[in-house]
Protein backbone atom coordinates (compact mmCIF):
# COMPACT_ATOMS: atom_id res chain seq x y z
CA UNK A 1 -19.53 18.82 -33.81
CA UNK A 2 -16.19 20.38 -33.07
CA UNK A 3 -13.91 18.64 -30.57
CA UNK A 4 -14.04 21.77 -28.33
CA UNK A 5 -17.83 21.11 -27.90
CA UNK A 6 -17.08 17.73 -27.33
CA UNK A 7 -14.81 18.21 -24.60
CA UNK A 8 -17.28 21.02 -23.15
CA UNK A 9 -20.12 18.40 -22.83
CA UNK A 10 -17.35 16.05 -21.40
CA UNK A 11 -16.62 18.48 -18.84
CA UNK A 12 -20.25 19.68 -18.11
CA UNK A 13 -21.44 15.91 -17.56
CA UNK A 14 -17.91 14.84 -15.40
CA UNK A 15 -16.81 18.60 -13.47
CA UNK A 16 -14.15 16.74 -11.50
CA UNK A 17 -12.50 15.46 -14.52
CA UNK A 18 -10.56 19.15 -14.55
CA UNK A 19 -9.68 19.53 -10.69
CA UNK A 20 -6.17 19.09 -10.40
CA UNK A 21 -5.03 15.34 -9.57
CA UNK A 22 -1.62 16.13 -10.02
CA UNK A 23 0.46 19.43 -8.52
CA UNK A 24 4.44 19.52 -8.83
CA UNK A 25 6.98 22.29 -8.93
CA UNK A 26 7.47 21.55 -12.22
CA UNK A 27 6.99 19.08 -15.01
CA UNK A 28 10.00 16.82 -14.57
CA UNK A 29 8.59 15.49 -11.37
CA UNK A 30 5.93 14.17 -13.50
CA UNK A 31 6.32 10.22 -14.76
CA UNK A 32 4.85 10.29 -17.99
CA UNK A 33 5.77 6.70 -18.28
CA UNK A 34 3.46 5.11 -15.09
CA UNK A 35 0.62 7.52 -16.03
CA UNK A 36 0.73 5.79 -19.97
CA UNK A 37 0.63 2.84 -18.28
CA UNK A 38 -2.44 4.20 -15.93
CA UNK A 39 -4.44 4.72 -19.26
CA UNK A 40 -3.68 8.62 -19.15
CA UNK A 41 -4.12 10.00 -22.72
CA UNK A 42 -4.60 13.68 -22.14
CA UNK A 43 -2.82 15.78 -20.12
CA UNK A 44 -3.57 19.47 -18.95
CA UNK A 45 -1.00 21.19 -18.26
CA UNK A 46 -1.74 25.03 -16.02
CA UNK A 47 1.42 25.91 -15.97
CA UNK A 48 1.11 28.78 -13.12
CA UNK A 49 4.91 29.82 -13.35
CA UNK A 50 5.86 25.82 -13.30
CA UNK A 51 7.93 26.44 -16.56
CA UNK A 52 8.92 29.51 -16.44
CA UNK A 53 8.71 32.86 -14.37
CA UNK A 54 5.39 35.10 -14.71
CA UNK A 55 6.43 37.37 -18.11
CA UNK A 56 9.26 35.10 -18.96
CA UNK A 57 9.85 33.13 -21.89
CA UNK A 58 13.22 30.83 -20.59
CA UNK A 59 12.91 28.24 -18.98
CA UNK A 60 13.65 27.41 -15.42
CA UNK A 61 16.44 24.85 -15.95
CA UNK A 62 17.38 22.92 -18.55
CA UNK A 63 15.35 19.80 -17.14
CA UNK A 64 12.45 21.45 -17.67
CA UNK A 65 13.32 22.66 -21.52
């Protein structure tokens, strides 16, 4: 079984487990840090022009990159 079926079942059992819990401007308002220590292990990231502008491919400050 391939892990994208796993996570599909995952998902299909659990819906809520891919609402957002988290929304930010942009990822380095994110503490990576407390949500290890929450027991986090996977992260999705939707990065709806978070990163970087729609059709861009630099980065919006050099936090971010």
């Amino acid at each position: 079984m391939s892990i994208y079926v796993k996570i599909g079942k995952k998902i299909l059992k659990n819906p809520n487990i891919i609402r957002p819990h988290v929304i930010t401007t942009d990822i380095t308002c994110i503490n990576f840090e407390r949500m290890k220590e929450m027991g986090v292990e996977k992260i999705i990231f939707d990065k709806g022009n978070t990163i970087t502008k729609h059709s861009q491919f630099t980065y919006l400050s050099k936090d971010i990159e």
